[in-house]
N, C-alpha and C. Protein backbone atom coordinates (compact mmCIF):
# COMPACT_ATOMS: atom_id res chain seq x y z
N UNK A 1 124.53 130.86 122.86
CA UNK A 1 123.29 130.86 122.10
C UNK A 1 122.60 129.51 122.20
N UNK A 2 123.14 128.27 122.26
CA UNK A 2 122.87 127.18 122.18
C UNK A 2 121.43 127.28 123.35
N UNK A 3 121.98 128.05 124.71
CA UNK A 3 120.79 127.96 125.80
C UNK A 3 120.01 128.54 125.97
N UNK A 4 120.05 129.71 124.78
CA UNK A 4 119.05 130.64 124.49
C UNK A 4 117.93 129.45 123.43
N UNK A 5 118.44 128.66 122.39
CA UNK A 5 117.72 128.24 121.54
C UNK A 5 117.03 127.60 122.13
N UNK A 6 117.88 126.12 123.14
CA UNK A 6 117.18 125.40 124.01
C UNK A 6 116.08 125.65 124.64
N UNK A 7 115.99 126.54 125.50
CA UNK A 7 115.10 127.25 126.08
C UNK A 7 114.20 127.30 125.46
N UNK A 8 113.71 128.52 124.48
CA UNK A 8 113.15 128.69 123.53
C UNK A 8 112.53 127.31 122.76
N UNK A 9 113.16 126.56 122.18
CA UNK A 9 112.51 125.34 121.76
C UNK A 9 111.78 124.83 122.87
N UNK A 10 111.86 124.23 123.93
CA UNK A 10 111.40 123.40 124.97
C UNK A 10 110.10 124.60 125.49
N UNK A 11 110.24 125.32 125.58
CA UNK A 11 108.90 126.54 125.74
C UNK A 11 107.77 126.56 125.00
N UNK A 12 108.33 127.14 123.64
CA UNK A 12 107.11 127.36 122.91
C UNK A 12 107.26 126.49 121.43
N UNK A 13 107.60 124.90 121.72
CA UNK A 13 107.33 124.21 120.55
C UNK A 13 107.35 122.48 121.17
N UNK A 14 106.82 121.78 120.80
CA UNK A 14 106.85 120.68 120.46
C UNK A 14 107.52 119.69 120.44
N UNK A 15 108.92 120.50 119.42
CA UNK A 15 110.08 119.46 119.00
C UNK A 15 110.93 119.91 120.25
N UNK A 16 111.33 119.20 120.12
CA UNK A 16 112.42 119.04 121.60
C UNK A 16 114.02 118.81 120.85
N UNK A 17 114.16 118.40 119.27
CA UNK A 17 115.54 118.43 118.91
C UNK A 17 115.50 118.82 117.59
N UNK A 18 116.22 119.40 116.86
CA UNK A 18 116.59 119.79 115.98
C UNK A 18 118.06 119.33 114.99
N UNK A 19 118.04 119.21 113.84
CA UNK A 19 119.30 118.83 113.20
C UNK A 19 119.62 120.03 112.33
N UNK A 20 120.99 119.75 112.20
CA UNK A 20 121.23 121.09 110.98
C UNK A 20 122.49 120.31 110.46
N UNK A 21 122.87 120.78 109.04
CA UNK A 21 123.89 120.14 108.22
C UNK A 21 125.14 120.64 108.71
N UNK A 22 125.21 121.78 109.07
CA UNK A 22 126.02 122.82 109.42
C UNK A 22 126.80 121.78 110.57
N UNK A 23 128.28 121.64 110.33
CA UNK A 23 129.21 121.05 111.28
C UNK A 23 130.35 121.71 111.67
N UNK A 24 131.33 121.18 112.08
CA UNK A 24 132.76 121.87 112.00
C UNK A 24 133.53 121.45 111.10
N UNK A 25 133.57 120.51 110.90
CA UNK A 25 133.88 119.85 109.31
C UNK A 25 133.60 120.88 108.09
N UNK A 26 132.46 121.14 108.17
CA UNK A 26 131.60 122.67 107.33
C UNK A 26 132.43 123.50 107.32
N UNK A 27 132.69 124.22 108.58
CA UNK A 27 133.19 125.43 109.22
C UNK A 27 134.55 124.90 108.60
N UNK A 28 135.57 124.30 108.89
CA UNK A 28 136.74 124.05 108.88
C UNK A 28 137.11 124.09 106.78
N UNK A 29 136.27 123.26 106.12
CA UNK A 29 136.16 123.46 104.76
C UNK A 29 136.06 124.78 104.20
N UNK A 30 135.00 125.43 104.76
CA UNK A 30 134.32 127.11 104.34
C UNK A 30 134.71 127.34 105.79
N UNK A 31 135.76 127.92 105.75
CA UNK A 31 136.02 128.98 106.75
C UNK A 31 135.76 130.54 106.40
N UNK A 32 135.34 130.87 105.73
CA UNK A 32 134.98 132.02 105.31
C UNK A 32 133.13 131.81 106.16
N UNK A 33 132.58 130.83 106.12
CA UNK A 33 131.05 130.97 106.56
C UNK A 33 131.19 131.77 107.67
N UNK A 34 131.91 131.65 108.68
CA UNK A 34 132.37 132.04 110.03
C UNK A 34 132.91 133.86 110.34
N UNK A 35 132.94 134.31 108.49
CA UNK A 35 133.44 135.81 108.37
C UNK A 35 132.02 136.37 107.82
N UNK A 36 132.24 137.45 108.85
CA UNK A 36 131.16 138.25 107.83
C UNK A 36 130.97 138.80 106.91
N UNK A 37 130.30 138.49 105.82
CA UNK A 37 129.96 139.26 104.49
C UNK A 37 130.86 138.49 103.02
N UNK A 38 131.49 137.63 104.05
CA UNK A 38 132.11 136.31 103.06
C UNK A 38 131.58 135.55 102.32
N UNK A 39 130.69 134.72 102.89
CA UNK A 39 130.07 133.42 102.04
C UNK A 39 129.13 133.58 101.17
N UNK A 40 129.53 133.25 99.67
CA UNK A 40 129.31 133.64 98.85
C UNK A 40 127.40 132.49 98.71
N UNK A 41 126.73 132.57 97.83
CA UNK A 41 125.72 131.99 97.51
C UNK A 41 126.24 130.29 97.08
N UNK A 42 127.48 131.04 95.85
CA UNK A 42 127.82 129.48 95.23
C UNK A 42 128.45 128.90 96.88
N UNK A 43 129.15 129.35 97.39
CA UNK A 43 129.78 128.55 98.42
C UNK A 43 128.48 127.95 99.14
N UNK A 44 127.56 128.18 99.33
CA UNK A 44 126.64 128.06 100.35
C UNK A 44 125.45 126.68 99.81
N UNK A 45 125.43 127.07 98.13
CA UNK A 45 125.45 126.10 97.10
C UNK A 45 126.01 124.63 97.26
N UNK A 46 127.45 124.81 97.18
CA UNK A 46 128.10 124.02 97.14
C UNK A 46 127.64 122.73 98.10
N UNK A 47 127.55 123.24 99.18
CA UNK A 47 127.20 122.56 100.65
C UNK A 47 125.85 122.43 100.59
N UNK A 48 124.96 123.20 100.35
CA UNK A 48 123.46 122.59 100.64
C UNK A 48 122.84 121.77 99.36
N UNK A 49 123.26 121.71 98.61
CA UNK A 49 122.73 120.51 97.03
C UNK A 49 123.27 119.44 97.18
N UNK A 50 124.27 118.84 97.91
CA UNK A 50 124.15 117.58 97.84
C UNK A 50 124.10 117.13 99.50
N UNK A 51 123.96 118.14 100.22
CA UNK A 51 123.09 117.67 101.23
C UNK A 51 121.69 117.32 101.72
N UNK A 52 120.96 118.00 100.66
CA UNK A 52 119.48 118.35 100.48
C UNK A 52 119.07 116.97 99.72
N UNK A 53 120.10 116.77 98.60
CA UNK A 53 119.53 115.28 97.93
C UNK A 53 120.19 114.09 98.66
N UNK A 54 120.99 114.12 99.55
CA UNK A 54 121.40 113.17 100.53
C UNK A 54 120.60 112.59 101.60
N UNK A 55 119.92 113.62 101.98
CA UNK A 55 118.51 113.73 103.56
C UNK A 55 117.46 112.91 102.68
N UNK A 56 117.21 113.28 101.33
CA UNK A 56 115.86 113.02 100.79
C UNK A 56 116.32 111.79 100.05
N UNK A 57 117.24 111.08 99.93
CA UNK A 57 117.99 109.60 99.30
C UNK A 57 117.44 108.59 100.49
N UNK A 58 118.36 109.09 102.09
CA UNK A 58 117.79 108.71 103.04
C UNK A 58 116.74 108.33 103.49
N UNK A 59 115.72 109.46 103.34
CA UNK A 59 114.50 109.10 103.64
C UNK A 59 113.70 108.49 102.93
N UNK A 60 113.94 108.58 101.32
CA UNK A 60 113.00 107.59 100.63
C UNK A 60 113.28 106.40 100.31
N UNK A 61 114.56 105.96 100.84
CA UNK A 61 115.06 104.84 101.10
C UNK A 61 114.38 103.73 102.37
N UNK A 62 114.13 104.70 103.18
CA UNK A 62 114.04 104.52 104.31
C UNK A 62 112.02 104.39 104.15
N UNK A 63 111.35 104.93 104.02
CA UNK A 63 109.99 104.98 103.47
C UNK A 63 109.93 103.88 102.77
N UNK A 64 110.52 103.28 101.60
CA UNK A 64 110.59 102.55 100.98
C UNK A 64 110.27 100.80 102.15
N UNK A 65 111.61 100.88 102.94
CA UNK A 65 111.84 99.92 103.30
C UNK A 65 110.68 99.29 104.45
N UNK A 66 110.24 100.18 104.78
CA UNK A 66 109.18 100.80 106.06
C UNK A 66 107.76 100.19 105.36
N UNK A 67 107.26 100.64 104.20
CA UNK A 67 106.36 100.35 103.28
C UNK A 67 106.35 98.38 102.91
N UNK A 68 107.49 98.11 103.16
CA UNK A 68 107.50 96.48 102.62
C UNK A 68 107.38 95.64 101.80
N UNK A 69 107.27 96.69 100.64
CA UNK A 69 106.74 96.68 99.26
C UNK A 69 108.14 96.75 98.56
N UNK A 70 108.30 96.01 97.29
CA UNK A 70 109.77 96.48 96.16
C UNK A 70 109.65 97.77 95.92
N UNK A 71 110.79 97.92 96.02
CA UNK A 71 110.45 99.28 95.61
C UNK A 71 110.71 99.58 93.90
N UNK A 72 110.68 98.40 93.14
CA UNK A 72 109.91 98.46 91.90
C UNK A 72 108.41 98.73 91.98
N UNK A 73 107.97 99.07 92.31
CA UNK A 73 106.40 99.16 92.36
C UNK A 73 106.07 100.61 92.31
N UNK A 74 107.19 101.83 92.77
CA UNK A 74 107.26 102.88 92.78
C UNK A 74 107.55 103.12 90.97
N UNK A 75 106.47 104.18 90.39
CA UNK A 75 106.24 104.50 88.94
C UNK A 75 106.24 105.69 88.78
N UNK A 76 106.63 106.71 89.97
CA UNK A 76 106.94 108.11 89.71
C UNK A 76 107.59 108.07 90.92
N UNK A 77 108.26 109.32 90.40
CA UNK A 77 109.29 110.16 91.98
C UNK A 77 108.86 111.63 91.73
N UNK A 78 108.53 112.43 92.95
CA UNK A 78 108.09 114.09 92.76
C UNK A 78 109.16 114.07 93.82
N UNK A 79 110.22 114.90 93.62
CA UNK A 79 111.09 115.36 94.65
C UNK A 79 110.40 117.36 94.84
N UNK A 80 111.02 117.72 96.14
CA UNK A 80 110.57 118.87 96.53
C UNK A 80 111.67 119.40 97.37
N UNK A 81 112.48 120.37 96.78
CA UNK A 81 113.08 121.62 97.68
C UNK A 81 113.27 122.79 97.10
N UNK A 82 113.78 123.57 98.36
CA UNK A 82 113.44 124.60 98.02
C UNK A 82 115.09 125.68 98.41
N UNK A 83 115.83 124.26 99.02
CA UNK A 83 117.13 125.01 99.51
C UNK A 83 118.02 124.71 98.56
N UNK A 84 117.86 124.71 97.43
CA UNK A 84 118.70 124.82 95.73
C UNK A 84 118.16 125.71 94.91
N UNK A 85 117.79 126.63 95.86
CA UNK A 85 116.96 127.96 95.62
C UNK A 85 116.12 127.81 94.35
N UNK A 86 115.33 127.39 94.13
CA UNK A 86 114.52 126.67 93.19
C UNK A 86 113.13 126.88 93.84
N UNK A 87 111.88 127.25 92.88
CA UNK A 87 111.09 127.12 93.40
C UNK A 87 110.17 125.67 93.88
N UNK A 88 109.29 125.51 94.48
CA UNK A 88 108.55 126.48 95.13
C UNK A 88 108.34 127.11 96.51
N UNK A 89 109.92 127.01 97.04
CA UNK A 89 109.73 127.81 98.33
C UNK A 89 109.35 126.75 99.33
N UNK A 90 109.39 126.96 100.55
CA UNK A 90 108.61 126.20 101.72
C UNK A 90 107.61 125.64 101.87
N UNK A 91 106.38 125.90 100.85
CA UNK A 91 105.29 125.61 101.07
C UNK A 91 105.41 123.84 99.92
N UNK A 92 106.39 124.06 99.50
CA UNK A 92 106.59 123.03 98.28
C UNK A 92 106.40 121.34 98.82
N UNK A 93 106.30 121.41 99.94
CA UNK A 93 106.08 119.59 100.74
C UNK A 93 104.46 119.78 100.59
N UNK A 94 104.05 120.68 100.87
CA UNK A 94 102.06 120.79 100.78
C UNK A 94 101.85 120.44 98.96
N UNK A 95 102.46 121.39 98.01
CA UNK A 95 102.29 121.74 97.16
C UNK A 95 103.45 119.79 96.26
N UNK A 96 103.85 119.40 96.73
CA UNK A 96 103.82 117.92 96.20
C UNK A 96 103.08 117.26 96.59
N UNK A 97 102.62 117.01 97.71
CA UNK A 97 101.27 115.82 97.95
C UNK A 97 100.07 116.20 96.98
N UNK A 98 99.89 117.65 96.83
CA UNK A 98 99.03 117.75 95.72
C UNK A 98 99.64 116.97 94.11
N UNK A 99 100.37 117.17 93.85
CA UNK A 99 101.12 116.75 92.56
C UNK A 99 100.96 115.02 92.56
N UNK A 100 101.41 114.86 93.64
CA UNK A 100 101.39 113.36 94.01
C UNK A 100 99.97 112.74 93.73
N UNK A 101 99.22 113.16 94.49
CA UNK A 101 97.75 113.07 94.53
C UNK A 101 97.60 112.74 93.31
N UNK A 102 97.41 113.64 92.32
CA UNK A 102 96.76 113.77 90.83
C UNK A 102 97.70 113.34 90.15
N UNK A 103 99.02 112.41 90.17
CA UNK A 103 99.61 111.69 89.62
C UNK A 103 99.10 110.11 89.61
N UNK A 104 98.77 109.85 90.97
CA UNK A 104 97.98 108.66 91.35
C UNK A 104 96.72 108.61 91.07
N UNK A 105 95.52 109.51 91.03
CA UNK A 105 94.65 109.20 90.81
C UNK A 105 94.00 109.28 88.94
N UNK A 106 95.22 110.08 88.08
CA UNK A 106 95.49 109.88 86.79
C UNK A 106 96.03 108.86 86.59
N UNK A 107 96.54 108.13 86.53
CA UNK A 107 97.42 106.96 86.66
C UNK A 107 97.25 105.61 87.10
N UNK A 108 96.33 104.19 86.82
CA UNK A 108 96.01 103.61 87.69
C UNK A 108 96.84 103.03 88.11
N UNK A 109 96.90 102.20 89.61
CA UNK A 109 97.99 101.61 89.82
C UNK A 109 99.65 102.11 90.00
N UNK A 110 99.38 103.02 89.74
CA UNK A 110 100.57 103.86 90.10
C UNK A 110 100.62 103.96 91.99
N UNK A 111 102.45 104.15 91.96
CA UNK A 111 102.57 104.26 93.47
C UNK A 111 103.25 105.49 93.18
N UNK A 112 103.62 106.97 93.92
CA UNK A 112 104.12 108.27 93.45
C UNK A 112 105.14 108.26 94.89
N UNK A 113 106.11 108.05 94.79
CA UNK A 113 106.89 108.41 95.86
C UNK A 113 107.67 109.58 95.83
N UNK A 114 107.16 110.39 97.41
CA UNK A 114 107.03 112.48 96.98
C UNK A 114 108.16 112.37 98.41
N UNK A 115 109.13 113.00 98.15
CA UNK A 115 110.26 113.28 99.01
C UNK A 115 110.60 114.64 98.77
N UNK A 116 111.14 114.76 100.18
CA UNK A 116 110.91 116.64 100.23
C UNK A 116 111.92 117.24 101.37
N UNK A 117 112.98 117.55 101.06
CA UNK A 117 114.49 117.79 101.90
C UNK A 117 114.85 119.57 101.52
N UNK A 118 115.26 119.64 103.05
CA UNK A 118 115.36 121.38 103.02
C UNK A 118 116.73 121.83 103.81
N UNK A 119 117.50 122.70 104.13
CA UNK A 119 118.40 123.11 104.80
C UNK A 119 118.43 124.28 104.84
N UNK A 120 118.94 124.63 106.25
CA UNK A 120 118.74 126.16 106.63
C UNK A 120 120.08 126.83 105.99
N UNK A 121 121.11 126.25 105.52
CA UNK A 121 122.42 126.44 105.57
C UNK A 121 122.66 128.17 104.47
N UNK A 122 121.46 128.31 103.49
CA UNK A 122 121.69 128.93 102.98
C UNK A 122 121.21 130.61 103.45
N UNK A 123 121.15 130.39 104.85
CA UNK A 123 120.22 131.87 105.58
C UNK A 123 121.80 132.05 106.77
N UNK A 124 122.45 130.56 106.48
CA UNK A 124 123.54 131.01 107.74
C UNK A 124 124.41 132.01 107.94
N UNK A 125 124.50 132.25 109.23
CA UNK A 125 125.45 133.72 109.10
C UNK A 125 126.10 133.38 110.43
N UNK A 126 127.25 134.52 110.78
CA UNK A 126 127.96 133.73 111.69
C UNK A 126 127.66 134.86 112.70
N UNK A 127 127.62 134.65 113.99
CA UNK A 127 127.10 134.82 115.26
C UNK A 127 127.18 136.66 115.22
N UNK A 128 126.42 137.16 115.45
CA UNK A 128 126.55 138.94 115.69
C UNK A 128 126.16 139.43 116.79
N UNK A 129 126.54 140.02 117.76
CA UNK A 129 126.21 140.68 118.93
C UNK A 129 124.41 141.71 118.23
N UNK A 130 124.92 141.87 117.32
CA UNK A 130 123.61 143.10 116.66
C UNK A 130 122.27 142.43 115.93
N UNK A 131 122.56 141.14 116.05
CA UNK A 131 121.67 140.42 115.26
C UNK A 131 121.19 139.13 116.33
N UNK A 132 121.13 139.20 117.06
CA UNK A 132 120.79 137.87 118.16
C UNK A 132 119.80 137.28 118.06
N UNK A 133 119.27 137.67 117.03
CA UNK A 133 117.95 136.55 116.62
C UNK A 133 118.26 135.93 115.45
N UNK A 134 119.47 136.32 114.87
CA UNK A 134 119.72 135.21 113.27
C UNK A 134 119.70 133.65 113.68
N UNK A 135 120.00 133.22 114.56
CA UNK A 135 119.77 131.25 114.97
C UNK A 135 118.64 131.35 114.46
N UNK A 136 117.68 132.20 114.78
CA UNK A 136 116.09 131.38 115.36
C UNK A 136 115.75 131.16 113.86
N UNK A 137 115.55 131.39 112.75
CA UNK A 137 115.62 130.82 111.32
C UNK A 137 116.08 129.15 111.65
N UNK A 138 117.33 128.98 111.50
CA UNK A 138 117.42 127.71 111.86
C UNK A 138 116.68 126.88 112.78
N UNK A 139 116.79 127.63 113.99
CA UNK A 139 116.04 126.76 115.30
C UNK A 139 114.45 126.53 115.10
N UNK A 140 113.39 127.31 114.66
CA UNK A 140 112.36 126.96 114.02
C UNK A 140 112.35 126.02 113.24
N UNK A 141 113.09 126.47 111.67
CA UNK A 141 112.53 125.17 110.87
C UNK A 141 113.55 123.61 110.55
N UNK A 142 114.90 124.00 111.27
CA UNK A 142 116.26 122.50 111.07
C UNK A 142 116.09 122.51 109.94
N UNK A 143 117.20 121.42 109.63
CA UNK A 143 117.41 120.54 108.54
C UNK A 143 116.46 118.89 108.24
N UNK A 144 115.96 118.66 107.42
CA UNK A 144 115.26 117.61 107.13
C UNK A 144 115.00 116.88 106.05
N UNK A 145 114.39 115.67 106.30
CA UNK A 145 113.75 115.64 105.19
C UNK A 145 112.69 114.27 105.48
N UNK A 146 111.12 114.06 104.60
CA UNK A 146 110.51 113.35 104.46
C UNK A 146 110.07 112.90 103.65
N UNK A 147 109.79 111.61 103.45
CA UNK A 147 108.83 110.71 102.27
C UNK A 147 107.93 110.30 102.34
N UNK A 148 107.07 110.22 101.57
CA UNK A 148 105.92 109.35 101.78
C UNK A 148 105.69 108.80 100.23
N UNK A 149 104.69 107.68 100.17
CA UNK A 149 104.38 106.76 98.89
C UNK A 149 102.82 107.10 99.21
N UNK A 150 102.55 107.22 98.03
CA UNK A 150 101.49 107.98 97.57
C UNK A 150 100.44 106.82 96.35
N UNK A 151 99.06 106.76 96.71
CA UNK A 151 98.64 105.84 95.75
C UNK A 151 96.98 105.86 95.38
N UNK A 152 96.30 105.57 94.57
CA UNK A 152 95.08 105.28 94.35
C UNK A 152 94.48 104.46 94.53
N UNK A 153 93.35 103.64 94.38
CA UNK A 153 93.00 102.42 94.26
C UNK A 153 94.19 101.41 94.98
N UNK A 154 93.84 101.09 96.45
CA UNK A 154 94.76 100.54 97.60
C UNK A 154 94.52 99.12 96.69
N UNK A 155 95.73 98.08 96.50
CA UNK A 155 96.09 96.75 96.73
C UNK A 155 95.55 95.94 97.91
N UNK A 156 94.36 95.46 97.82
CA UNK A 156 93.79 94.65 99.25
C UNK A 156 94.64 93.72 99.88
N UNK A 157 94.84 93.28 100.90
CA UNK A 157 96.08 92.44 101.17
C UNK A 157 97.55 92.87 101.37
N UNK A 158 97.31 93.63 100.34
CA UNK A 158 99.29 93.95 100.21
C UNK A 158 99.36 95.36 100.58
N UNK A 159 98.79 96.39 100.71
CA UNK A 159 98.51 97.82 101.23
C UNK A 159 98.26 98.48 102.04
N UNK A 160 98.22 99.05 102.98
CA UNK A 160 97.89 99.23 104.31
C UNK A 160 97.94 101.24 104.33
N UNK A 161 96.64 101.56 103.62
CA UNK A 161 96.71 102.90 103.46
C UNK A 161 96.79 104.26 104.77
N UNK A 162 97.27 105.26 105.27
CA UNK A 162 97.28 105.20 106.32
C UNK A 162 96.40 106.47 106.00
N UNK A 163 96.27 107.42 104.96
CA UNK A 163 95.14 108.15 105.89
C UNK A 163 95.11 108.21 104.17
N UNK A 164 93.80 109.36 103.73
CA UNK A 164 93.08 109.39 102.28
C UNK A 164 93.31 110.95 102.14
N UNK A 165 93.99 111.79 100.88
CA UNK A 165 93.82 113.14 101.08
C UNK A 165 92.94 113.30 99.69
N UNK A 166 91.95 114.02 99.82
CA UNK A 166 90.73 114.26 99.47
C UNK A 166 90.98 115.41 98.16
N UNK A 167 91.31 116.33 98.84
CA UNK A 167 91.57 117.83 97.69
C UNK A 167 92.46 118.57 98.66
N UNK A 168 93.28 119.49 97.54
CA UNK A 168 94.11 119.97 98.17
C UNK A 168 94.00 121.39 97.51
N UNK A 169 93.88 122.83 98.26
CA UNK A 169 93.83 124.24 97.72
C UNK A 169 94.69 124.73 98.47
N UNK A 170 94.87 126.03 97.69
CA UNK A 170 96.09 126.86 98.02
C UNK A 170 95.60 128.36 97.92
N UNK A 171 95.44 129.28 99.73
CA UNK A 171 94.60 130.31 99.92
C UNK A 171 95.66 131.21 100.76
N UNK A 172 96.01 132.20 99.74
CA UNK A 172 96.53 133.41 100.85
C UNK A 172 95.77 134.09 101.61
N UNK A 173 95.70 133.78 103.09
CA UNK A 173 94.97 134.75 104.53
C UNK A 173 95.18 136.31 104.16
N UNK A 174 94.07 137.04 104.44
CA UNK A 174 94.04 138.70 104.20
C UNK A 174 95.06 138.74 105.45
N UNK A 175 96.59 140.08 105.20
CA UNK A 175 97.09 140.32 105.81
C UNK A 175 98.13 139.94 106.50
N UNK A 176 98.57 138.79 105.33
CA UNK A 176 99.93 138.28 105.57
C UNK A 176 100.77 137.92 104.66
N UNK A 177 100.55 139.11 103.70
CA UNK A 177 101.71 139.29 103.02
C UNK A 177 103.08 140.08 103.58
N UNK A 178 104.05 139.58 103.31
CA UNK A 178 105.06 139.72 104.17
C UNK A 178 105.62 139.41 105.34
N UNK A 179 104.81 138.39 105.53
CA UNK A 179 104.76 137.73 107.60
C UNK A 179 106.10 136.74 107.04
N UNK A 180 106.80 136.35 106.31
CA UNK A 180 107.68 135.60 105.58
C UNK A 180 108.30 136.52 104.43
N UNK A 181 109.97 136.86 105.26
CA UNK A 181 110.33 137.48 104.05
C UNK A 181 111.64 137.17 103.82
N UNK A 182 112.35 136.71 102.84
CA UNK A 182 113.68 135.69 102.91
C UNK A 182 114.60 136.79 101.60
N UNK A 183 115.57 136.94 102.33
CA UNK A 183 116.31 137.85 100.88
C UNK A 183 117.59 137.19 100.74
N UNK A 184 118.37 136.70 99.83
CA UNK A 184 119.32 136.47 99.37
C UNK A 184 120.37 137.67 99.24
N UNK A 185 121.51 137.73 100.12
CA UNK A 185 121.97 138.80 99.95
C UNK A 185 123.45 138.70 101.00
């Protein structure tokens, strides 16, 4: 499967690599992930919540340091996932920069640092002759995570804003309800 994904990625996308939490270490711990009809939600739990806030520790650590700024200067945190089955779903990295936004521009002087970590781990299933498209879930969206610092009224000198988001709406397209359908089960 690996050269089926390969393929497939290098064709019709962009990214050229992908990460996933999912190891043998994983496998070897939850050996049941590897049986079918085994792995329970909590098990799947277990493994993706403190991997999800581990990616997003990382990265806003890492944002932080990148930024050059103390990171005392940061006066809110909006975290965002959606793989602690919690809402709001996938769309929830769009749907914090909005939050972010109107935290900063309520707020003067405020810096909003919005981090946003996801894992496929909880759609995993283990390899089926009858199902040969279960990877591509993973292979589309990986494991990740990103930060960004978020602000109003830029610090002249000390700030270096990189782009301005203006307004942010949220519009379901006629005829795609259901083009995304995720069941727990």
């Amino acid at each position: 499967m690996d050269v089926f994904l390969s393929l497939l990625l290098g064709k019709t996308t962009t990214v050229k690599r992908r990460y996933t939490v999912m190891s043998k270490e994983i496998l070897d711990k939850y050996p049941e992930l590897a049986t079918e009809g085994l792995p329970t939600i909590k098990q799947r739990l277990e493994i993706a919540n403190p991997a999800v806030v581990e990616m997003a520790k990382e990265e806003s650590l890492a944002c932080i340091k990148e930024r050059g700024r103390p990171a005392e200067d940061i006066t809110h945190i909006v975290y965002v996932s959606s793989s602690e089955i919690r809402l709001p779903g996938c769309y929830g990295g769009v749907t914090g920069l909005r939050v972010a936004k109107d935290i900063a521009e309520n707020n003067p002087g405020s810096r909003v640092l919005l981090t946003t970590s996801e894992t496929t781990i909880l759609g995993f299933r283990p390899p089926n002759k009858a199902r040969p498209y279960d990877p591509v879930g993973a292979a589309l969206f990986g494991d990740g995570a990103a930060a960004v610092i978020i602000g109003a009224n830029t610090v002249i000198n000390k700030e270096s804003p990189l782009l301005e988001l203006n307004y942010a709406v949220q519009q379901f397209l006629p005829g795609t309800q259901n083009v995304i359908d995720g069941r727990l089960s």
